[in-house]
Every structure is written in structure tokens, then in C-alpha cells.
PDB file of N, CA and C in Angstrom:
ATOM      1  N   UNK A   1     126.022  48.195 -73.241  1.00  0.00           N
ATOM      2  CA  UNK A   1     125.629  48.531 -71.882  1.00  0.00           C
ATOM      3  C   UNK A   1     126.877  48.420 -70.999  1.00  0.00           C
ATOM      4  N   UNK A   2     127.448  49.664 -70.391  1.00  0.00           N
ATOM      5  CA  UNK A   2     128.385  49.585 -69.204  1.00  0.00           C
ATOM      6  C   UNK A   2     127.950  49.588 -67.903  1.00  0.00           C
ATOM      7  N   UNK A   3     128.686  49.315 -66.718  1.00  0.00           N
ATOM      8  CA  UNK A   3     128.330  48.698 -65.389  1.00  0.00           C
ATOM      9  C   UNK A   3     128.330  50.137 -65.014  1.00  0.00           C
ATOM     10  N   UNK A   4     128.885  51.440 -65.649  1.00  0.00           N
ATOM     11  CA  UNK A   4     128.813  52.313 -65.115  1.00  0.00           C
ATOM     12  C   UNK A   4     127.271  52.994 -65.190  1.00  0.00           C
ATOM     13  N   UNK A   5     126.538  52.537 -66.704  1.00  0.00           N
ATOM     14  CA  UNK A   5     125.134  53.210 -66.624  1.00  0.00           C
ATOM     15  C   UNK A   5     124.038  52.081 -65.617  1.00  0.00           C
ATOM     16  N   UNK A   6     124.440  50.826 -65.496  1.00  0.00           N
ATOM     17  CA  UNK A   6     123.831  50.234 -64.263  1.00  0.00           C
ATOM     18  C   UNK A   6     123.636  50.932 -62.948  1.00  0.00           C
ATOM     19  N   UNK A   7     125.257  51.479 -62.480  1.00  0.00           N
ATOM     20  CA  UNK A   7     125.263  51.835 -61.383  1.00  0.00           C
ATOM     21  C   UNK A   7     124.832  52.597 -61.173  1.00  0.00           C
ATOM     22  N   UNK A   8     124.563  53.885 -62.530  1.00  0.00           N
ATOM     23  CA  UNK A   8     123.831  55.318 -62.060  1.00  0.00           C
ATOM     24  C   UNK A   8     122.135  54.965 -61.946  1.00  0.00           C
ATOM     25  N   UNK A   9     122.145  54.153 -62.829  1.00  0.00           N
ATOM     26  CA  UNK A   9     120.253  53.493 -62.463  1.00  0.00           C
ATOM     27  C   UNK A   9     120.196  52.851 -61.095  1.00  0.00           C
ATOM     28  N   UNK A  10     120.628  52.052 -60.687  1.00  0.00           N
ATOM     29  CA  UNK A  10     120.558  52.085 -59.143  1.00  0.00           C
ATOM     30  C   UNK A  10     121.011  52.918 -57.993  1.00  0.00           C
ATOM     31  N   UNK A  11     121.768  53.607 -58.201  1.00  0.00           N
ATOM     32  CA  UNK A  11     121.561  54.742 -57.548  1.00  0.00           C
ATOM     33  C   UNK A  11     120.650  55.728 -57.274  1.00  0.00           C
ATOM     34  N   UNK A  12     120.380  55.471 -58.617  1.00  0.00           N
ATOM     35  CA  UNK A  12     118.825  56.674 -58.892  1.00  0.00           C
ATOM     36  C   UNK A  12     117.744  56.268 -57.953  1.00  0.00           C
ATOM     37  N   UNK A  13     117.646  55.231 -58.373  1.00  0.00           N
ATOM     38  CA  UNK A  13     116.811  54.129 -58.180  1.00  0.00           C
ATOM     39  C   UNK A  13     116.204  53.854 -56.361  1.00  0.00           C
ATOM     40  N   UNK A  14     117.630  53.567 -55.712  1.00  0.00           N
ATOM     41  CA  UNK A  14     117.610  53.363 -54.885  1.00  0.00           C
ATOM     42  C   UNK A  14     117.488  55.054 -53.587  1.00  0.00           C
ATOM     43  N   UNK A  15     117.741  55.958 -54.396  1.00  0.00           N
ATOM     44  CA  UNK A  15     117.437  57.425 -53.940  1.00  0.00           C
ATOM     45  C   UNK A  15     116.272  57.568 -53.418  1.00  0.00           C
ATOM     46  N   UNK A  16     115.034  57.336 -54.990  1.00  0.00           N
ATOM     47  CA  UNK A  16     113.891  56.934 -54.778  1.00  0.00           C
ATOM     48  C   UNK A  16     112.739  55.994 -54.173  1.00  0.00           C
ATOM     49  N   UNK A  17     113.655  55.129 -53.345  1.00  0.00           N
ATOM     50  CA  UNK A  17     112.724  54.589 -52.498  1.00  0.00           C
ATOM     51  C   UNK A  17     111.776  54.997 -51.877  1.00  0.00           C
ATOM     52  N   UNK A  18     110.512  54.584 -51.760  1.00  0.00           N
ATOM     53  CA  UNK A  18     109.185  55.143 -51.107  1.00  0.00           C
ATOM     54  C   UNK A  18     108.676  56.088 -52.118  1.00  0.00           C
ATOM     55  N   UNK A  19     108.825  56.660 -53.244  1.00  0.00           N
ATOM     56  CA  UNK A  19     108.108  57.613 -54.047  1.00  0.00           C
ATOM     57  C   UNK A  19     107.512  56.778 -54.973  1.00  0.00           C
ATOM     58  N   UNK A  20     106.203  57.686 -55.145  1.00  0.00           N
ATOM     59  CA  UNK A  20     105.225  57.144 -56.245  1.00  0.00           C
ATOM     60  C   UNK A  20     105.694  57.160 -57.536  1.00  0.00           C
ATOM     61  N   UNK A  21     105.654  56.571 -58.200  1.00  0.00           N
ATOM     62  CA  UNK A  21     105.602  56.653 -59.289  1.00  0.00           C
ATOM     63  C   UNK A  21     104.623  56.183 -60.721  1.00  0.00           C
ATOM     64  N   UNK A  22     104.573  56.522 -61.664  1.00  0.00           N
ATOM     65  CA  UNK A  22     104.051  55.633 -63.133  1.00  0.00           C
ATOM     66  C   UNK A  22     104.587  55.335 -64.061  1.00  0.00           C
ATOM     67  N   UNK A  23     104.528  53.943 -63.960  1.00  0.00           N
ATOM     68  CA  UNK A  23     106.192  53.091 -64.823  1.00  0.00           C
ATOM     69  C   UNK A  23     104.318  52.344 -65.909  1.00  0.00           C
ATOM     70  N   UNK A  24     105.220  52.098 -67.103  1.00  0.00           N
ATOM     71  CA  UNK A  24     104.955  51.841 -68.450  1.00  0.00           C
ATOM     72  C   UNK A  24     105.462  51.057 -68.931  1.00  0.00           C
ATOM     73  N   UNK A  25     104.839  49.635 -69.140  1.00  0.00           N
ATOM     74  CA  UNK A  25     105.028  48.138 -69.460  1.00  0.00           C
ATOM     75  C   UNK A  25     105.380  48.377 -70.497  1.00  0.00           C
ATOM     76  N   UNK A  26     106.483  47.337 -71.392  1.00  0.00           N
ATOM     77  CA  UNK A  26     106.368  46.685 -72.812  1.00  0.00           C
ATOM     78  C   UNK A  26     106.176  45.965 -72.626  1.00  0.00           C
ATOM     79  N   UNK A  27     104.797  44.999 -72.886  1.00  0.00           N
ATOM     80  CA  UNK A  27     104.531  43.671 -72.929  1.00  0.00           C
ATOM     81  C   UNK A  27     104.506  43.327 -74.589  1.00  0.00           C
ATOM     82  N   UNK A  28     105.192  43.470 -75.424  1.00  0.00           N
ATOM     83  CA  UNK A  28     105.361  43.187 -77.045  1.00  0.00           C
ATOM     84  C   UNK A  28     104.127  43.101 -77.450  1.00  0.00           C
ATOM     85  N   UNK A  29     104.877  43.140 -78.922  1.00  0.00           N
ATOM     86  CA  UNK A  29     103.197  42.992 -79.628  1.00  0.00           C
ATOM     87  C   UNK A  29     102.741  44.304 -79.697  1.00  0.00           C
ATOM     88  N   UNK A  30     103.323  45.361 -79.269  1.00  0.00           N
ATOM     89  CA  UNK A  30     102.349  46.909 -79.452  1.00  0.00           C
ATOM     90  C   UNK A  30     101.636  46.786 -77.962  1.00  0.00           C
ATOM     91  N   UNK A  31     101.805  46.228 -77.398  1.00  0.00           N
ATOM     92  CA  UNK A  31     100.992  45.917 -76.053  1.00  0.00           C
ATOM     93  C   UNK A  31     101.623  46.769 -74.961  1.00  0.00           C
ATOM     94  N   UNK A  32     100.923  48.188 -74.246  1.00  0.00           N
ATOM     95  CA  UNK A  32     101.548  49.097 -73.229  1.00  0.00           C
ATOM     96  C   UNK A  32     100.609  48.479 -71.766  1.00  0.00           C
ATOM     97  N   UNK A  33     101.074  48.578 -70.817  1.00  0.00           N
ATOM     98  CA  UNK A  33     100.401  48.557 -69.563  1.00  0.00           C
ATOM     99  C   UNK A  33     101.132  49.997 -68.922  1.00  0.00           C
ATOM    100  N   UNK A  34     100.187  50.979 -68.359  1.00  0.00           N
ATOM    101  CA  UNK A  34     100.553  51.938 -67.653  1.00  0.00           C
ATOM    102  C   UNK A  34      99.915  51.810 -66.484  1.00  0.00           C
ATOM    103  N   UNK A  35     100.568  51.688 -65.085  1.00  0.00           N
ATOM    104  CA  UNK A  35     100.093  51.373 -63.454  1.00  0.00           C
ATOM    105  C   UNK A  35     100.988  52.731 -63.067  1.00  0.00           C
ATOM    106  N   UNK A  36     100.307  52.707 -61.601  1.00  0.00           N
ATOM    107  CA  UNK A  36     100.899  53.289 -60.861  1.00  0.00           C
ATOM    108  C   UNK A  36     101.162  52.453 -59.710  1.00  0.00           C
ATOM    109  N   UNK A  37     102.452  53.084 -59.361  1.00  0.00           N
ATOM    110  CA  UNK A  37     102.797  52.599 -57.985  1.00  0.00           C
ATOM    111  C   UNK A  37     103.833  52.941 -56.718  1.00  0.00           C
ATOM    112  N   UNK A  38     104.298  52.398 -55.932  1.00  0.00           N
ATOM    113  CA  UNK A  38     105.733  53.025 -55.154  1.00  0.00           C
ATOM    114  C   UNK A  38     106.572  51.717 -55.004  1.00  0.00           C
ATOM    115  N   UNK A  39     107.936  52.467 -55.425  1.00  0.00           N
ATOM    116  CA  UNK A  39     109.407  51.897 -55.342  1.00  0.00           C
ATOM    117  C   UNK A  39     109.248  51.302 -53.747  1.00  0.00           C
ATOM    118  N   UNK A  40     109.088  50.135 -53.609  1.00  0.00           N
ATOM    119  CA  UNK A  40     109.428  49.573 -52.345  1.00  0.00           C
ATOM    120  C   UNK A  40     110.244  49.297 -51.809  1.00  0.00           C
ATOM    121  N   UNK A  41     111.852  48.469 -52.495  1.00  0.00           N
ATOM    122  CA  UNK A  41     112.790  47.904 -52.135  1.00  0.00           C
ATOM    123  C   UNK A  41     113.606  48.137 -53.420  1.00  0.00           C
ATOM    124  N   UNK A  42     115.168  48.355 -52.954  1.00  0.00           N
ATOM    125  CA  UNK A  42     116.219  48.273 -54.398  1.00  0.00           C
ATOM    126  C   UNK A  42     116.839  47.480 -54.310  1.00  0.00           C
ATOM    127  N   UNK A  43     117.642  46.227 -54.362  1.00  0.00           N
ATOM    128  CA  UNK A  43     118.329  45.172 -54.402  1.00  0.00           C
ATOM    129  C   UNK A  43     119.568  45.541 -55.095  1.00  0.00           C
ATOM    130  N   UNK A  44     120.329  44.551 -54.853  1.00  0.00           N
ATOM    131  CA  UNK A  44     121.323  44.695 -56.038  1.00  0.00           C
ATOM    132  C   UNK A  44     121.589  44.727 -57.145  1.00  0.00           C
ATOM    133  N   UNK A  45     120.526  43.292 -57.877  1.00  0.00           N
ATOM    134  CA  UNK A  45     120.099  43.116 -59.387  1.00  0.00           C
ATOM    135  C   UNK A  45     118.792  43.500 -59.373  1.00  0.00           C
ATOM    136  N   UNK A  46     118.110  43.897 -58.562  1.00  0.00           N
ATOM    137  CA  UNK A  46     116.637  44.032 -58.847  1.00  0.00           C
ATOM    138  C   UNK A  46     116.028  44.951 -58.005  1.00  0.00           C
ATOM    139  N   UNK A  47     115.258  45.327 -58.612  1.00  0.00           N
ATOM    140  CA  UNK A  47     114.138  46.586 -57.678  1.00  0.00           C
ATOM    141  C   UNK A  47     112.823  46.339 -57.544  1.00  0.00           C
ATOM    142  N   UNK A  48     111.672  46.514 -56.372  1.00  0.00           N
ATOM    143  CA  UNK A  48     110.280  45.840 -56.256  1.00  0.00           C
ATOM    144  C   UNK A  48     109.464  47.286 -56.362  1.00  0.00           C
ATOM    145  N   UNK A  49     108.234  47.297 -56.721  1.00  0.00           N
ATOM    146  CA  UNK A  49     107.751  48.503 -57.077  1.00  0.00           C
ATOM    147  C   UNK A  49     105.877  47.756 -56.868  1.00  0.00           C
ATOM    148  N   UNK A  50     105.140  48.117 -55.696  1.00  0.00           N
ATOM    149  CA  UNK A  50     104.103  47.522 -54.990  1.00  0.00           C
ATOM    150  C   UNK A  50     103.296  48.193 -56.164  1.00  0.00           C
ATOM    151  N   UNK A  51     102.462  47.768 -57.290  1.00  0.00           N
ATOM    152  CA  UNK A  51     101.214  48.681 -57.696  1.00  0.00           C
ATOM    153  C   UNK A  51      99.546  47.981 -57.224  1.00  0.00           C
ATOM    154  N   UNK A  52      98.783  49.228 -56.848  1.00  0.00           N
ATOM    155  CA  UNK A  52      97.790  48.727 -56.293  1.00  0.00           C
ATOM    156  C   UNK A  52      96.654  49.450 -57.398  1.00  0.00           C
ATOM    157  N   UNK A  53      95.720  48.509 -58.110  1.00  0.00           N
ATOM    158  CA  UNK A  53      95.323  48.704 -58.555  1.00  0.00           C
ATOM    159  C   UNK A  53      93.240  48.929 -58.234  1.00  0.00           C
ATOM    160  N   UNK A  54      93.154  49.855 -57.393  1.00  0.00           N
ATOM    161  CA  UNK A  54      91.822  50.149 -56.984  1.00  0.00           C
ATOM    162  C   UNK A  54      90.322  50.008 -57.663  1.00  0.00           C
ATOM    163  N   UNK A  55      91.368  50.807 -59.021  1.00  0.00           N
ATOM    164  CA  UNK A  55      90.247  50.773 -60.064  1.00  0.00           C
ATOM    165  C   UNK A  55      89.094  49.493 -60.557  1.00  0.00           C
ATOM    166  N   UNK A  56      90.575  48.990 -60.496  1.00  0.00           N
ATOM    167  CA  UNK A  56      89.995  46.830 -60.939  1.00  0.00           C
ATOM    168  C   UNK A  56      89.252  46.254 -59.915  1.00  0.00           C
ATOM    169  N   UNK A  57      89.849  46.374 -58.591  1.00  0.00           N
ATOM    170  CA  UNK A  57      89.547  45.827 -57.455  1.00  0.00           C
ATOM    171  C   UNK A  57      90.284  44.490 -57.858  1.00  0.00           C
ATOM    172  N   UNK A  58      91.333  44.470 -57.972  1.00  0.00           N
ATOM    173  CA  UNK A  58      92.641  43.578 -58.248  1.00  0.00           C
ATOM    174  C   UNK A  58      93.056  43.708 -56.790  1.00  0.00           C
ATOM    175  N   UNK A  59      93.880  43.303 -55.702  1.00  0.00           N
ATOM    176  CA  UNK A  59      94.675  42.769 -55.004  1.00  0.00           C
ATOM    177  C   UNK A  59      96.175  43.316 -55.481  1.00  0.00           C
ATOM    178  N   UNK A  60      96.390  44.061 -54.604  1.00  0.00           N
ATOM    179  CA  UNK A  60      98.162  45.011 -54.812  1.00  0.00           C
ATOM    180  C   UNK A  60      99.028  44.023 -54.865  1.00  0.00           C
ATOM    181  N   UNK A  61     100.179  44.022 -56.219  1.00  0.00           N
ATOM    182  CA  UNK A  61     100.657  43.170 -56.627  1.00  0.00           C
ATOM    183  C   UNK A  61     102.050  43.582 -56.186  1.00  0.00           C
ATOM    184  N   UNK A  62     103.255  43.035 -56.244  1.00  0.00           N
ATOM    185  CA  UNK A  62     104.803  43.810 -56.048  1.00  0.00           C
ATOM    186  C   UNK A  62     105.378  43.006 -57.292  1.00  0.00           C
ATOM    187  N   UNK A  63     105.666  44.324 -58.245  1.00  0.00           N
ATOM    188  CA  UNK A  63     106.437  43.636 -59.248  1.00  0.00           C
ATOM    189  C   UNK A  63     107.621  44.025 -58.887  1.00  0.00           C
ATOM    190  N   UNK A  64     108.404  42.702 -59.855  1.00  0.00           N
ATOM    191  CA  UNK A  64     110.181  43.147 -59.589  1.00  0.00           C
ATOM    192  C   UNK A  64     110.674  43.741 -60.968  1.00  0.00           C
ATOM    193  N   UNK A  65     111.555  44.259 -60.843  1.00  0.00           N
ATOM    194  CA  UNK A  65     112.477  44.398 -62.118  1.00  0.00           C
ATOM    195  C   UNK A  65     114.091  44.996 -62.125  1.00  0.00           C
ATOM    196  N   UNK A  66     114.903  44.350 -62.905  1.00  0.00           N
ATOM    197  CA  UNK A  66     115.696  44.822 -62.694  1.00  0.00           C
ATOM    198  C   UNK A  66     116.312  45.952 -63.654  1.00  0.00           C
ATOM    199  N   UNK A  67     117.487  46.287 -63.409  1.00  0.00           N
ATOM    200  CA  UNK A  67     118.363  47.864 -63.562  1.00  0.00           C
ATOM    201  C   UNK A  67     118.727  47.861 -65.324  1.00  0.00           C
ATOM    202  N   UNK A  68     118.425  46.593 -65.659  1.00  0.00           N
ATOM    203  CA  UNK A  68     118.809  46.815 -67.180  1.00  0.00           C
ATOM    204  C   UNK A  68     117.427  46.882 -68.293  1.00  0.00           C
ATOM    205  N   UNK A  69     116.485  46.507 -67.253  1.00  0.00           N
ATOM    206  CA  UNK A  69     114.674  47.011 -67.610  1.00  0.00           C
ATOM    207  C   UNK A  69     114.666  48.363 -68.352  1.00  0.00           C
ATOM    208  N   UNK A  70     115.592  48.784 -66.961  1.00  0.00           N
ATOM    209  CA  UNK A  70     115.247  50.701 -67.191  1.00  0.00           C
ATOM    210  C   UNK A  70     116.111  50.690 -68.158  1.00  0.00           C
ATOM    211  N   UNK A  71     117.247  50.470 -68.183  1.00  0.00           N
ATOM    212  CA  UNK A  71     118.362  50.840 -69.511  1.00  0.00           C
ATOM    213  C   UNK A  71     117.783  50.666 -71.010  1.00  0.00           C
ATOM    214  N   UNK A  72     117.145  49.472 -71.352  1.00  0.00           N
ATOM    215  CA  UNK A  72     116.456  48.653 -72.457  1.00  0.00           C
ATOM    216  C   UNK A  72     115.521  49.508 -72.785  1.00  0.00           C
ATOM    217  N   UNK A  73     114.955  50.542 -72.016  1.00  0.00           N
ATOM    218  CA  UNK A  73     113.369  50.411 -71.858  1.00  0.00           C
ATOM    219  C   UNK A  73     112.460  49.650 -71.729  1.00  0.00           C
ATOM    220  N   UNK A  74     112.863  48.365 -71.215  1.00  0.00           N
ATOM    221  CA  UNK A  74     110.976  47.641 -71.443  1.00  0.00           C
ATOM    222  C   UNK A  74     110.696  48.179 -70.126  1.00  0.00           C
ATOM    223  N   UNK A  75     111.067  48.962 -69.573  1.00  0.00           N
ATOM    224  CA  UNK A  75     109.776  49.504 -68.471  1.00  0.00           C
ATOM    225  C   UNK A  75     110.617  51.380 -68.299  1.00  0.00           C
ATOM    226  N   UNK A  76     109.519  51.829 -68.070  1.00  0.00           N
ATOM    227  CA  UNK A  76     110.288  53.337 -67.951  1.00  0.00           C
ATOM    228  C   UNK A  76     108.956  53.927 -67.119  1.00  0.00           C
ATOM    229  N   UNK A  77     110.139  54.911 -66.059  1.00  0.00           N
ATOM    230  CA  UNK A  77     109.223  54.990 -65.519  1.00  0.00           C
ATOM    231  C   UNK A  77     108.859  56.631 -65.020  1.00  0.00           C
ATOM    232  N   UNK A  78     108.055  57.329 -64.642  1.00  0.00           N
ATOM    233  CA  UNK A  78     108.404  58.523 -63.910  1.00  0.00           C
ATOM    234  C   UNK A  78     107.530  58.846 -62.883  1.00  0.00           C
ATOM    235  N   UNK A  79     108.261  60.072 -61.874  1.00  0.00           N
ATOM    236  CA  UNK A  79     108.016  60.809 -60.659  1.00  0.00           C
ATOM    237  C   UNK A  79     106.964  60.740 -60.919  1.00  0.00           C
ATOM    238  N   UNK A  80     105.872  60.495 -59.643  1.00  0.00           N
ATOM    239  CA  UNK A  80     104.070  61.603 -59.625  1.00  0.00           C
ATOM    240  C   UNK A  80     104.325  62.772 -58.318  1.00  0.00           C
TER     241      UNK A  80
END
């Protein structure tokens, strides 16, 4: 992993602020979580992404994650 493919993920990243998106958990184990949600905030090491989940009647959560998530894949995400 180079600081240069970091920087193009936060860039990206941070482009996309305010757009919806549907990002796709690895929680191991064969275990997927697919939410939807919007890019709220980009940080330096980290990015917040609000998902509100209606369906459940869950309480809108803000997960964080950071820029080497996306690189790794344990979370990937795309445009709606």
C-alpha cells in the first residue's frame, strides 16, 4: 500500500461528500452487511458515512472508516 493510493481514496472520497451511497460490510466469517447511506464528513485518517436504517426502525447510526478500509476492501462502496 502507497500514500499515493491513500491520497487518491481521499480525494475521491472527500469529492463525494453529501452523496448517497451503498457501501458493503466484511464482517468475516462469510458475513456481508449491505446499508445504505451518505458520506457525511472526510477527515484526514477517517471518513463518517450516516446510515439510516428505516426498514428496522433502528435509530441512524454514523459509521466511521478509514481510507485503507476502501484499499483492503473490508468495506466497498458505490454511487446510488
Amino acid at each position: 500500500m502507497q500514500q499515493a493510493d491513500i491520497n487518491k481514496v481521499r480525494s475521491s472520497i472527500h469529492q463525494q461528500c453529501g452523496s448517497k451511497v451503498m457501501i458493503q460490510l466484511d464482517r468475516g466469517r462469510n458475513k456481508v452487511d449491505v446499508q445504505e447511506g451518505v458520506i457525511q464528513k472526510a477527515y484526514p485518517s477517517v471518513f463518517t458515512i450516516l446510515v439510516n436504517d428505516e426498514n428496522e426502525g433502528n435509530p441512524p447510526q454514523l459509521l466511521s472508516f478509514s481510507y485503507t478500509d476502501v484499499i483492503t476492501r473490508d468495506i466497498r462502496m458505490k454511487l446510488c
